[in-house]
Protein backbone atom coordinates (compact mmCIF):
# COMPACT_ATOMS: atom_id res chain seq x y z
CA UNK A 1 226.30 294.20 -21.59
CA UNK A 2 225.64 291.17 -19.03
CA UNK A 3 226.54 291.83 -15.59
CA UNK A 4 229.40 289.53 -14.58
CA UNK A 5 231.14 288.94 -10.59
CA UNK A 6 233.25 286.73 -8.99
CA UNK A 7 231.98 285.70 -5.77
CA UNK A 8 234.58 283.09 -3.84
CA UNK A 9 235.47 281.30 -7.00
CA UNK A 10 232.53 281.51 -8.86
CA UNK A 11 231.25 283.62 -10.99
CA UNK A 12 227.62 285.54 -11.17
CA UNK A 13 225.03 286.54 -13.60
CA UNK A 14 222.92 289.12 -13.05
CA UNK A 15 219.95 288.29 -14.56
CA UNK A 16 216.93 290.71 -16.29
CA UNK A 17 213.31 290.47 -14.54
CA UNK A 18 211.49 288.58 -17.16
CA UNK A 19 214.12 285.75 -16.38
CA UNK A 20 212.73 285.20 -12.52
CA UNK A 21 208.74 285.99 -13.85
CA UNK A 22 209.25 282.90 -15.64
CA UNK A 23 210.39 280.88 -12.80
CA UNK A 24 207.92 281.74 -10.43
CA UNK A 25 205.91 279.12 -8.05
CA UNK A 26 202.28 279.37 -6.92
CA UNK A 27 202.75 280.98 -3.07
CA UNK A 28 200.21 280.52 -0.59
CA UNK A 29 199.25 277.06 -1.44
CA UNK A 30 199.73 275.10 1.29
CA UNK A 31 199.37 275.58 5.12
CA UNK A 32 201.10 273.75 7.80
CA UNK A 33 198.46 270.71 7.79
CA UNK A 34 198.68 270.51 3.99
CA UNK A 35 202.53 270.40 4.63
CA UNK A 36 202.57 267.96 7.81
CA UNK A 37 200.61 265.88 5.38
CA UNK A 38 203.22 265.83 2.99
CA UNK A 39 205.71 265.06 5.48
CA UNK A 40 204.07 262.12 5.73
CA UNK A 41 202.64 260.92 2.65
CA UNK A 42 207.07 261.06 1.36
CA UNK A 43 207.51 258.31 4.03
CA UNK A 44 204.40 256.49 4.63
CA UNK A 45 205.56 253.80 2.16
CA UNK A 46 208.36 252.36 4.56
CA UNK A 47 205.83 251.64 7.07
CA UNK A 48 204.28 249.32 4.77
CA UNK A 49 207.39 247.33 3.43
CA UNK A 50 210.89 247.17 3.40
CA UNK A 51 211.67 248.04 7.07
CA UNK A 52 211.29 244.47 8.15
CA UNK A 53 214.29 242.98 5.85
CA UNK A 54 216.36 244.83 8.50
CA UNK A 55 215.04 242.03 10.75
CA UNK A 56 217.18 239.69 8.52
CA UNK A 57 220.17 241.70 8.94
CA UNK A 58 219.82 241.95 12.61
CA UNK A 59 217.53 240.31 13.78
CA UNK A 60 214.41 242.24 16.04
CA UNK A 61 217.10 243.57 18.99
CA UNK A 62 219.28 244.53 16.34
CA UNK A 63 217.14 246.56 14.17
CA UNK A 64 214.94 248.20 17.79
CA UNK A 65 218.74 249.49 18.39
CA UNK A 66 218.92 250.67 14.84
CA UNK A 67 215.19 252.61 14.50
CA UNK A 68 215.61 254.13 18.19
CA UNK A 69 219.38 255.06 16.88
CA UNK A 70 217.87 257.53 13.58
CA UNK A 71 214.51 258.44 15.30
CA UNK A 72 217.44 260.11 17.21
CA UNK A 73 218.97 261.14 14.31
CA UNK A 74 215.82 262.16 12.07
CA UNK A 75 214.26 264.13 15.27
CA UNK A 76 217.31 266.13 16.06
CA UNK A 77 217.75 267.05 12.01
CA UNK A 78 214.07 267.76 11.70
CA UNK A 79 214.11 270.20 14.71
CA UNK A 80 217.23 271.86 12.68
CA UNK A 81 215.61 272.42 9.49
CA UNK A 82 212.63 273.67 10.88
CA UNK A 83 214.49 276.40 11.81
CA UNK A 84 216.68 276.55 8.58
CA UNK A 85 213.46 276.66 6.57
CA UNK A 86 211.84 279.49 8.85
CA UNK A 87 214.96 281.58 8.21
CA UNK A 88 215.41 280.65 4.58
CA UNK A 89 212.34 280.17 2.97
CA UNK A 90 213.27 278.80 -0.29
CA UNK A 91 212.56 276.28 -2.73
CA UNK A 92 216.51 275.10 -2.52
CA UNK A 93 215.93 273.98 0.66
CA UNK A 94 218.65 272.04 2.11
CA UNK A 95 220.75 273.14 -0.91
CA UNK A 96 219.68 277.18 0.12
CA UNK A 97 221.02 276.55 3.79
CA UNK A 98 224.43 274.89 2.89
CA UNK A 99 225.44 277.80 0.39
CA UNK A 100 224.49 280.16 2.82
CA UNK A 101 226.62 278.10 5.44
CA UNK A 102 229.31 277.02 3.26
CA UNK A 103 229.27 278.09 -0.35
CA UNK A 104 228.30 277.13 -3.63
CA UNK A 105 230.10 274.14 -3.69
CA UNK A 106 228.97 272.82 -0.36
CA UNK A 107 225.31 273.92 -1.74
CA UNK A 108 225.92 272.01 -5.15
CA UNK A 109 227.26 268.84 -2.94
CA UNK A 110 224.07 269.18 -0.94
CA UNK A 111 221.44 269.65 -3.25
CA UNK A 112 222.84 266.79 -5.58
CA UNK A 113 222.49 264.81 -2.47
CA UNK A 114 218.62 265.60 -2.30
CA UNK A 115 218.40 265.28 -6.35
CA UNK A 116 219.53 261.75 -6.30
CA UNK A 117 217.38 260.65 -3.14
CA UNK A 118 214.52 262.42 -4.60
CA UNK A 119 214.63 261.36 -8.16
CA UNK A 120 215.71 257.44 -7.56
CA UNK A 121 213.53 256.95 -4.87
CA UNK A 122 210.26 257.20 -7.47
CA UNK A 123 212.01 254.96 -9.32
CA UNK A 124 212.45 252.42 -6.41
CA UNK A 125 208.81 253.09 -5.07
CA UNK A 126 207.16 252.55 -8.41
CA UNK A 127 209.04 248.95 -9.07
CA UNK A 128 207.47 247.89 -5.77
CA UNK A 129 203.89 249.74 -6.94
CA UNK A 130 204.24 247.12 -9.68
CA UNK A 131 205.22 243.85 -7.72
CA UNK A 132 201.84 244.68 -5.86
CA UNK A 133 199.52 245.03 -8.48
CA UNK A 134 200.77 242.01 -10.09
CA UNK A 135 200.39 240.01 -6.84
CA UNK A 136 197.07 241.39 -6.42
CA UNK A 137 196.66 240.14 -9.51
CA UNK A 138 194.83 243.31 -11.13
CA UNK A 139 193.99 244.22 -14.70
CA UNK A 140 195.80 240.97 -15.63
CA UNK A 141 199.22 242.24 -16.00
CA UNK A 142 202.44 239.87 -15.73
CA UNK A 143 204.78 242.71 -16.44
CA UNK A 144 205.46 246.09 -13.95
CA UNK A 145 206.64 248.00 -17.06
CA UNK A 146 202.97 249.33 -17.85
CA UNK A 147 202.13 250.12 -13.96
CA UNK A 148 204.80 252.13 -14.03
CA UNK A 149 204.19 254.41 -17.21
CA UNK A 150 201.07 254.81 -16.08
CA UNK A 151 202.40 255.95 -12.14
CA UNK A 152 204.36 258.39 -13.84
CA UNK A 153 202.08 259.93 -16.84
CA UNK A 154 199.16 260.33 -14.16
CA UNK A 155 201.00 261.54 -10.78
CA UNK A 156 203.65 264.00 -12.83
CA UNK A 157 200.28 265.05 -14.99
CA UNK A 158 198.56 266.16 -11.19
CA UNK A 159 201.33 267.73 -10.49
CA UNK A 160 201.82 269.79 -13.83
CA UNK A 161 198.23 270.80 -13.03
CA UNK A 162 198.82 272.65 -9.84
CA UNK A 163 200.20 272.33 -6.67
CA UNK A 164 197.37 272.83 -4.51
CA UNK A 165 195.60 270.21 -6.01
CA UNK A 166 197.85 268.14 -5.94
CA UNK A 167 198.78 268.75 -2.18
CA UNK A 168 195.15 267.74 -1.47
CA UNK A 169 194.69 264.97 -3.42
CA UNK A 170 198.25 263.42 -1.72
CA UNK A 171 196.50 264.18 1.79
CA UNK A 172 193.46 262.51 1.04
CA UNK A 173 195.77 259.28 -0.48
CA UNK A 174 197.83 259.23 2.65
CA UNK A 175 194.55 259.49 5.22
CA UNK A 176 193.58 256.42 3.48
CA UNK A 177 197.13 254.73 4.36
CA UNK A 178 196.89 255.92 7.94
CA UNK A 179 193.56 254.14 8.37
CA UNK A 180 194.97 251.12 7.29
CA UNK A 181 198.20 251.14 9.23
CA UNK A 182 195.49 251.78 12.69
CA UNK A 183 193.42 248.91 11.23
CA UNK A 184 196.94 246.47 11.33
CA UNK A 185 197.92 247.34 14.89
CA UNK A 186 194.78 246.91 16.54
CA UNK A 187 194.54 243.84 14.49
CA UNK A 188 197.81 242.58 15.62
CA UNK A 189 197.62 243.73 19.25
CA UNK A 190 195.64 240.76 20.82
CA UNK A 191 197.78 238.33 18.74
CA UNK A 192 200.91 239.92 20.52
CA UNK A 193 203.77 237.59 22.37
CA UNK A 194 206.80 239.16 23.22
CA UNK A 195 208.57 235.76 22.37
CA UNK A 196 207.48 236.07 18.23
CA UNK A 197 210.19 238.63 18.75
CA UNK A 198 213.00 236.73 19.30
CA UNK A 199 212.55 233.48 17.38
CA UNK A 200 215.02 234.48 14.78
CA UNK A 201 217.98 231.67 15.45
CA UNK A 202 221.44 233.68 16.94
CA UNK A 203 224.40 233.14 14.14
CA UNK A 204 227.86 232.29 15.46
CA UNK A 205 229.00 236.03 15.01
CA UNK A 206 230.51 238.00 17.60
CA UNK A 207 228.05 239.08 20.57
CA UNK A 208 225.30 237.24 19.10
CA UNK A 209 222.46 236.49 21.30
CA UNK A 210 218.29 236.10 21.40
CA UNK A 211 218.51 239.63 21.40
CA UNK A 212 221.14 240.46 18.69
CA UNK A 213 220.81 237.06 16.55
CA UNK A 214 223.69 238.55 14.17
CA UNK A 215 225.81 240.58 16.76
CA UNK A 216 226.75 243.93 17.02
CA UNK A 217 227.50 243.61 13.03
CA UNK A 218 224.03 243.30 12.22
CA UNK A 219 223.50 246.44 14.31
CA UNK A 220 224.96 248.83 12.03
CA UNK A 221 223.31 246.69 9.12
CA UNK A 222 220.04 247.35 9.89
CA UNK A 223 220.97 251.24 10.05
CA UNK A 224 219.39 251.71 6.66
CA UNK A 225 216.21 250.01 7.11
CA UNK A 226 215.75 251.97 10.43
CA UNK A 227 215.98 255.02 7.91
CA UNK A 228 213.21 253.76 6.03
CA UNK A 229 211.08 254.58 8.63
CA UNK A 230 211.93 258.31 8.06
CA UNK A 231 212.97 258.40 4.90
CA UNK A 232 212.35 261.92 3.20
CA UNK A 233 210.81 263.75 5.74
CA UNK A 234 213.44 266.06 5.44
CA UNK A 235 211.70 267.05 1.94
CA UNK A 236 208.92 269.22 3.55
CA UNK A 237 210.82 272.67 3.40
CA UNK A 238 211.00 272.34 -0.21
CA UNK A 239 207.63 273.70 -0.43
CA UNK A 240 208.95 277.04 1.28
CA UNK A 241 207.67 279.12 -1.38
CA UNK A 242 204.17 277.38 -2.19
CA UNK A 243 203.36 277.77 1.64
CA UNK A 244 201.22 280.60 3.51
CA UNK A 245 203.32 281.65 5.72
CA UNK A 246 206.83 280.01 5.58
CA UNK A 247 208.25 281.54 8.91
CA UNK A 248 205.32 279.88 10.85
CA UNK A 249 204.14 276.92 8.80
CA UNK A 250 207.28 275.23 7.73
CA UNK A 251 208.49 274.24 11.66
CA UNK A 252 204.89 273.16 12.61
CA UNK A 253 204.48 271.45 9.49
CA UNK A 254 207.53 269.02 9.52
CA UNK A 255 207.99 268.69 13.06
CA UNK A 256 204.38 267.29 13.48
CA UNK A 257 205.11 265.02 10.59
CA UNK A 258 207.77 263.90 12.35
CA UNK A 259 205.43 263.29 15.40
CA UNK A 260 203.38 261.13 13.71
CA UNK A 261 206.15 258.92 11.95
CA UNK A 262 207.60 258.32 15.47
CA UNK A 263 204.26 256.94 16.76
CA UNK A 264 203.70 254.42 13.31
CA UNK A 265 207.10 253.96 13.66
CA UNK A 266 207.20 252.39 16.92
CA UNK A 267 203.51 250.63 16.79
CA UNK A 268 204.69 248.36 13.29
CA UNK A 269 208.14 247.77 14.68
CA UNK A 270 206.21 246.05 18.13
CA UNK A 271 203.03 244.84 16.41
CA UNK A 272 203.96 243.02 13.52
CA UNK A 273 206.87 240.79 14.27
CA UNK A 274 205.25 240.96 17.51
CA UNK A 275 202.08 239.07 16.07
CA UNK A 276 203.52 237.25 13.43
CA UNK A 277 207.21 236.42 14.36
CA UNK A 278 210.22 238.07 13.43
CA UNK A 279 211.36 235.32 10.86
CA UNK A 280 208.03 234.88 9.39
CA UNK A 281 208.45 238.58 7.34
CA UNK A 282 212.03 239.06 7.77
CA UNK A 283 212.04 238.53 4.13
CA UNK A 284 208.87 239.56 2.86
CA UNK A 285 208.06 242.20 0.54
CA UNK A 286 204.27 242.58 1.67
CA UNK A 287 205.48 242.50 5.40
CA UNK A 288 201.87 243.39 7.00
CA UNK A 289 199.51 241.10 5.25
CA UNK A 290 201.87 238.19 5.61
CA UNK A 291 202.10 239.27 9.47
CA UNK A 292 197.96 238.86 9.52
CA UNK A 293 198.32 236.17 7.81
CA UNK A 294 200.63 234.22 10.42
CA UNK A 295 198.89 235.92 13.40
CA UNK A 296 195.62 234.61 12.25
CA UNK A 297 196.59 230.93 10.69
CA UNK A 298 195.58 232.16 7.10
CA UNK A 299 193.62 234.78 5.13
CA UNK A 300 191.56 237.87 7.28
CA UNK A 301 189.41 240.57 5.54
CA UNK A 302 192.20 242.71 7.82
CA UNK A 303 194.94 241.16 5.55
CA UNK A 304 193.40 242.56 2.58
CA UNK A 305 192.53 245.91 3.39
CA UNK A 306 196.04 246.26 4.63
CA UNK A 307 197.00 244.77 1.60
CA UNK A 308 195.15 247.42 -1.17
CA UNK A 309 195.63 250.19 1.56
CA UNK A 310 199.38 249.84 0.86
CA UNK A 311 199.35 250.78 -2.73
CA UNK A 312 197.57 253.50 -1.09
CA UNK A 313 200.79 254.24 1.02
CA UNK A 314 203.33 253.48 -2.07
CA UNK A 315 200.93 255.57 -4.58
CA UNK A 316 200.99 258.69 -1.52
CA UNK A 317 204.53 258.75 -1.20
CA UNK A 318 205.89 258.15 -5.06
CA UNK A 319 203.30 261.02 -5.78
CA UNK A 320 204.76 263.38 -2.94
CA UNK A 321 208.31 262.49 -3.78
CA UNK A 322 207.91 263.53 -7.18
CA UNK A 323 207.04 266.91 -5.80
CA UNK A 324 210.76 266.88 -3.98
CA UNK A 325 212.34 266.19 -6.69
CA UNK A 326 210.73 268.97 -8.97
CA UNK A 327 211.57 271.53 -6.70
CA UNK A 328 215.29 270.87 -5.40
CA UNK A 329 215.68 270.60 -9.60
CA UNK A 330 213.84 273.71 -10.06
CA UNK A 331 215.81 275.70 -7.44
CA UNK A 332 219.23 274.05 -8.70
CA UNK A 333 218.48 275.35 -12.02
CA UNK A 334 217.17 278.80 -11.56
CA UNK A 335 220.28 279.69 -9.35
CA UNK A 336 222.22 278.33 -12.64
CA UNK A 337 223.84 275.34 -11.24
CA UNK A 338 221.99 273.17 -13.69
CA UNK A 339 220.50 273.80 -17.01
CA UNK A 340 218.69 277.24 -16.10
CA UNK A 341 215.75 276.18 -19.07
CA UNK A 342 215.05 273.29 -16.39
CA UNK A 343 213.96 275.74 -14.28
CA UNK A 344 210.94 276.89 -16.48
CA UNK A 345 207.11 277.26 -14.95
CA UNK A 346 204.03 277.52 -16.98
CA UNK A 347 200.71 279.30 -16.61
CA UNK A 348 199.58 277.45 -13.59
CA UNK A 349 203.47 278.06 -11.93
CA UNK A 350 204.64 274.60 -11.97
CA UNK A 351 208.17 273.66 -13.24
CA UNK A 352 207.21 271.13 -16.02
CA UNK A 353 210.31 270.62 -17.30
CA UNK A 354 211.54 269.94 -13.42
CA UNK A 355 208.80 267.34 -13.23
CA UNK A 356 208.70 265.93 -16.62
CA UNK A 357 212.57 265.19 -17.56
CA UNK A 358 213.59 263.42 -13.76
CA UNK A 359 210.23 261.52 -14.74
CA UNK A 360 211.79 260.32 -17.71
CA UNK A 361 214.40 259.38 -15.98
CA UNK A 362 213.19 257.78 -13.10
CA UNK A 363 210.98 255.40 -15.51
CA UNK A 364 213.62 254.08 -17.67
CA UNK A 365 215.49 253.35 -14.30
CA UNK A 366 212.50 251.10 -13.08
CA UNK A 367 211.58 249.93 -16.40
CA UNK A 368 215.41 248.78 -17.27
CA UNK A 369 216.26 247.44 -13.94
CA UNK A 370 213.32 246.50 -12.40
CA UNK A 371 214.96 245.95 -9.30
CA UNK A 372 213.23 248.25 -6.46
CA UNK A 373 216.01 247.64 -3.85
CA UNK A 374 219.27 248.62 -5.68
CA UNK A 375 217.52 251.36 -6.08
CA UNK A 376 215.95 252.64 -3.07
CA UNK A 377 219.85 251.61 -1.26
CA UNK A 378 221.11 254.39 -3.68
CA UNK A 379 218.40 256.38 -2.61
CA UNK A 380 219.45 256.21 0.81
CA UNK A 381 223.15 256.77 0.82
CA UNK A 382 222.19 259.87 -1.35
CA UNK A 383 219.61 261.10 1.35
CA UNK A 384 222.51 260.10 4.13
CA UNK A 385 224.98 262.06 2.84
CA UNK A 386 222.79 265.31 2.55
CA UNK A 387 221.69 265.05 5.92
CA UNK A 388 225.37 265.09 6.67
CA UNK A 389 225.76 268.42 5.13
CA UNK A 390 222.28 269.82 6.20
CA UNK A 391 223.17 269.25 10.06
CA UNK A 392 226.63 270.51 9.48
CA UNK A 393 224.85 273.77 7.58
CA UNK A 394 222.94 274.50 10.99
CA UNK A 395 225.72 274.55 13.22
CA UNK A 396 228.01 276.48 10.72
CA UNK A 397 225.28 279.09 10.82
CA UNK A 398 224.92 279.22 14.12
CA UNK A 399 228.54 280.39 14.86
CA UNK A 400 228.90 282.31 11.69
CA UNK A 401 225.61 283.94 11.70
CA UNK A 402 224.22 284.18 15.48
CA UNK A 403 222.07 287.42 15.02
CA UNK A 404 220.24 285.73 11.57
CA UNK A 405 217.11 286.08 12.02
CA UNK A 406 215.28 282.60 13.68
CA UNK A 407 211.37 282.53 13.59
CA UNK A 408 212.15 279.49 15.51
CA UNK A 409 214.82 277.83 17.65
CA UNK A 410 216.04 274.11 17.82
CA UNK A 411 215.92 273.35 21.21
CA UNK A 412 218.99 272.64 22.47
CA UNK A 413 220.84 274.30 19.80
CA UNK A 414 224.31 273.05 18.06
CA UNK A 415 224.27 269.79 20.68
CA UNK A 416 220.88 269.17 19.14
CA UNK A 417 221.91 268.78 15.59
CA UNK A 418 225.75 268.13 16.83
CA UNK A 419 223.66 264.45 17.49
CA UNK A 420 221.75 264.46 14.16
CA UNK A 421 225.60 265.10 12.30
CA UNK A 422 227.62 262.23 14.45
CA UNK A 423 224.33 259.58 13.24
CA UNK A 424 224.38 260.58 9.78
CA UNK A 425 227.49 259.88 9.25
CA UNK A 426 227.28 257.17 10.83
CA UNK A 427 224.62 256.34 8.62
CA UNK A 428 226.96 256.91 5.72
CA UNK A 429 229.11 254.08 6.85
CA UNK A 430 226.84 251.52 7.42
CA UNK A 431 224.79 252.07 3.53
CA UNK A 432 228.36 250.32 2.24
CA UNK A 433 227.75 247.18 5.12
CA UNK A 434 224.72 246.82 3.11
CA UNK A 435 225.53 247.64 -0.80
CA UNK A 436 228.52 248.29 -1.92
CA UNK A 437 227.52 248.49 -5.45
CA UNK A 438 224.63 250.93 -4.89
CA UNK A 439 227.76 253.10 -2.82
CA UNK A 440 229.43 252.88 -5.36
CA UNK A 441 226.78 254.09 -7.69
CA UNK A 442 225.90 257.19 -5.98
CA UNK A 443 229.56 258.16 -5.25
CA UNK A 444 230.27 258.02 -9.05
CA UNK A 445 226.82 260.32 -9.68
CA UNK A 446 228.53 262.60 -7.47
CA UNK A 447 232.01 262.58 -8.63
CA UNK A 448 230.63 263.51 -12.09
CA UNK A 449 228.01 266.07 -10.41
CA UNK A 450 230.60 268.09 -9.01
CA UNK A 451 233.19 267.71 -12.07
CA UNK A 452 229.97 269.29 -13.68
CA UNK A 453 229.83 272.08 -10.86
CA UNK A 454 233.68 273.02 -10.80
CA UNK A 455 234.69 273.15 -14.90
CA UNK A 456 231.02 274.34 -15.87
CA UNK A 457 228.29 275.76 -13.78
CA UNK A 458 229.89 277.71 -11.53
CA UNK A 459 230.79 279.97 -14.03
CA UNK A 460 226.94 280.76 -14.65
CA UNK A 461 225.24 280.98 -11.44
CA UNK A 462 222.48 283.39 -11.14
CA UNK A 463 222.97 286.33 -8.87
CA UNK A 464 219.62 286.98 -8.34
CA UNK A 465 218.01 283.90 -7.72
CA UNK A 466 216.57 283.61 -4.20
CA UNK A 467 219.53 281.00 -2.57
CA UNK A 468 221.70 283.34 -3.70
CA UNK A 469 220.29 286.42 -2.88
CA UNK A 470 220.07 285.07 1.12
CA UNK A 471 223.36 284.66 1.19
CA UNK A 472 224.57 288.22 -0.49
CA UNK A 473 222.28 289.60 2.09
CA UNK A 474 224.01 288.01 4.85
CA UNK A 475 227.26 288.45 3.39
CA UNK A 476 226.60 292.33 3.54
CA UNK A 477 224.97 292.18 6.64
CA UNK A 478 228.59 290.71 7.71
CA UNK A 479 230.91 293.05 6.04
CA UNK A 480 228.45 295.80 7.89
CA UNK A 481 229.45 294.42 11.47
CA UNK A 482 232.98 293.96 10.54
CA UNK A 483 233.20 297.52 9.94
């Protein structure tokens, strides 16, 4: 006889102990360098291209207001889920601390949110992984299509092979992108002028100025490519349950990521319109060679290092991005809100089918569309709506749950990640400025995500899975006090 209860409108499975042997991940893994690594190598990739077209939505003043505006935001979240994921140590991640904050449908919502950043972004990543190898010109290929077969077959096949390995092998990729990026700004720094900023012609719009050459407008436009800066740092407490020691490495893991994406952050945005002029890469999709390009009045051995180093940087963060993706799947499935068999590990404890089927996926995306920035502006109203719901998860908890049990503390509590919430949704609001139709995209994906969630899954979730386990805990610690 299967045990059946209904929880808050939805209804749990209590599931036999062969059913969680078979869904079990490879702990111990990773340590909080390994996972600062990885915190990097998901974002690395924005330093390299696609930041700078927010220079032709608002010119240099207008996207400095922008990046300063969700290093704010990214900071303040990051300090928050550090100490989410040192008191809930689970693969679900973000979609672990909004059930326990706000139920399974605010979980669902969440964790969606994370799926479609994490699985579109690949797809996004590896389009551009193709436009470079064809303008480098290698292996004679006129097509991205084959690039990107090959991207996935090899980086999901690493991954299927073990997580450790992979972990290191994404390190080592992403040290090789951080040398670059050093080599660019201390190429770039004696070809400085602080006028190269500004040479960007002001529009007619309202406020416009040297400063803000498309007004306060282009402000809020450039919001997203500020994000991309940032973009998927957020992803580093989905290794919870691969790491050494969760409680400890998970906040010094993504907060020193963090560190270090505020430093490149701030060196590319100065250096390389800095060196090369704002309009000169505004438009560019191979922003820092161009920029040593114009700095030096035509081709430097510095232009092409930069230049092979960033398929280094694309290669280290479509490879740790595929890694997200597995696991917010994985977790989403063994707690039963999607297809539990998705949720399947083998002999060396990866999910396969969690890495394998979004693979699928992500290729025919890139391989049908071929068009890298549709996709990565879905990508980022996905990610922008789950921060939403991540911030609003920490301060929930906080006055729900005040004696939970914190390993570590955001400094400055709710008002911390009170600041993170007011930018992301701010954030939210200025991804339709920029795409309406990639808005409109993801908001459809959701609408039939949680159709999905409220006539199906919730009527099979999986009392026993970890997520859900936290928050029957806390729910009896609750009912305890109350009495």
């Amino acid at each position: 006889m299967v045990d059946r209860r209904k929880v808050h409108g939805a209804e749990y499975e209590q599931m036999g102990s062969d059913y969680l042997e078979g869904r079990q991940l490879r702990s111990g893994a990773a340590g909080w360098v390994l996972l600062a690594g990885l915190g990097v190598a998901y974002v690395i990739s924005g330093d390299f291209a696609g930041w700078n077209f927010g220079l032709a939505e608002g010119g240099w003043g207008g996207l400095l207001i922008a990046t300063v505006l969700m290093a704010i935001m990214y900071t303040a979240m990051v300090f928050g889920l550090a100490e989410l994921a040192s008191a809930l140590p689970v693969a679900g991640a973000g979609y672990g601390f909004a059930r326990r904050a706000m139920g399974p449908l605010a979980g669902f919502a969440t964790g969606t949110a994370i799926l479609i950043e994490y699985v579109i972004a690949p797809a996004a990543i590896v389009v551009f992984i193709g436009g470079y190898v064809e303008a480098l010109g290698l292996f004679g290929l006129t097509s991205g299509w084959p690039v990107y077969l090959v991207c996935y077959a090899i980086f999901v096949g690493i991954h299927l092979y073990g997580v450790g390995e992979a972990l290191r092998l994404v390190f080592g990729i992403t040290a090789i992108a951080v040398v670059a990026l050093a080599v660019f700004v201390v190429g770039m720094i004696p070809q400085f002028s602080a006028s190269n900023l500004f040479d960007i012609e002001p529009s007619s719009a309202a406020g416009a100025s040297e400063f803000l050459p498309f007004g306060f407008a282009g402000v809020i436009a450039a919001f997203v490519y500020g994000i991309w800066f940032f973009l998927a740092v957020e992803g580093v407490p989905l290794a919870a349950e691969e790491s050494r020691d969760p409680k400890r490495d998970m906040p010094r893991g993504i907060i020193a990521a963090m560190m270090v994406l505020l430093v490149f952050a701030a060196l590319i945005l100065i250096t390389a319109p800095g060196g090369a002029g704002a309009a000169a890469i505004a438009d560019s999709d191979n922003p820092l060679p161009l920029a040593l390009r114009e700095a030096y009045g035509g081709n430097t051995w510095m232009a092409d290092v930069v230049n092979y180093a960033g398929l280094a940087g694309l290669v280290a963060s479509f490879f740790s991005i595929v890694f997200g993706y597995s696991r917010q799947l994985f977790a989403l499935s063994r707690a039963g809100y999607l297809p539990r068999w998705l949720s399947r590990t083998g002999a060396r404890r990866t999910p396969y089918l969690a890495l394998i089927v979004p693979g699928t996926l992500g290729f025919l995306l890139a391989a049908i569309t071929q068009d890298g920035a549709l996709l990565i502006n879905i990508a980022v109203f996905g990610a922008t709506v789950s921060y939403v719901l991540m911030t609003l998860s920490h301060i929930v908890l906080r006055k729900r749950e005040p004696d939970l049990h914190r390993p570590y503390r955001t400094p400055g509590g709710v008002a911390t990640t009170g600041v993170a919430l007011v930018l992301a949704a701010a954030a939210v609001v200025a991804t339709f400025f920029v795409d309406v139709k990639a808005a409109g995209i993801t908001a459809a994906i959701f609408v039939a995500a949680l159709a999905y969630f409220w006539f199906y899954s919730r009527h099979r979730l999986v009392a026993n899975a970890p997520e859900e386990e936290f928050e029957a805990i806390g729910r009896a610690e609750a009912e305890l006090a109350g009495d």
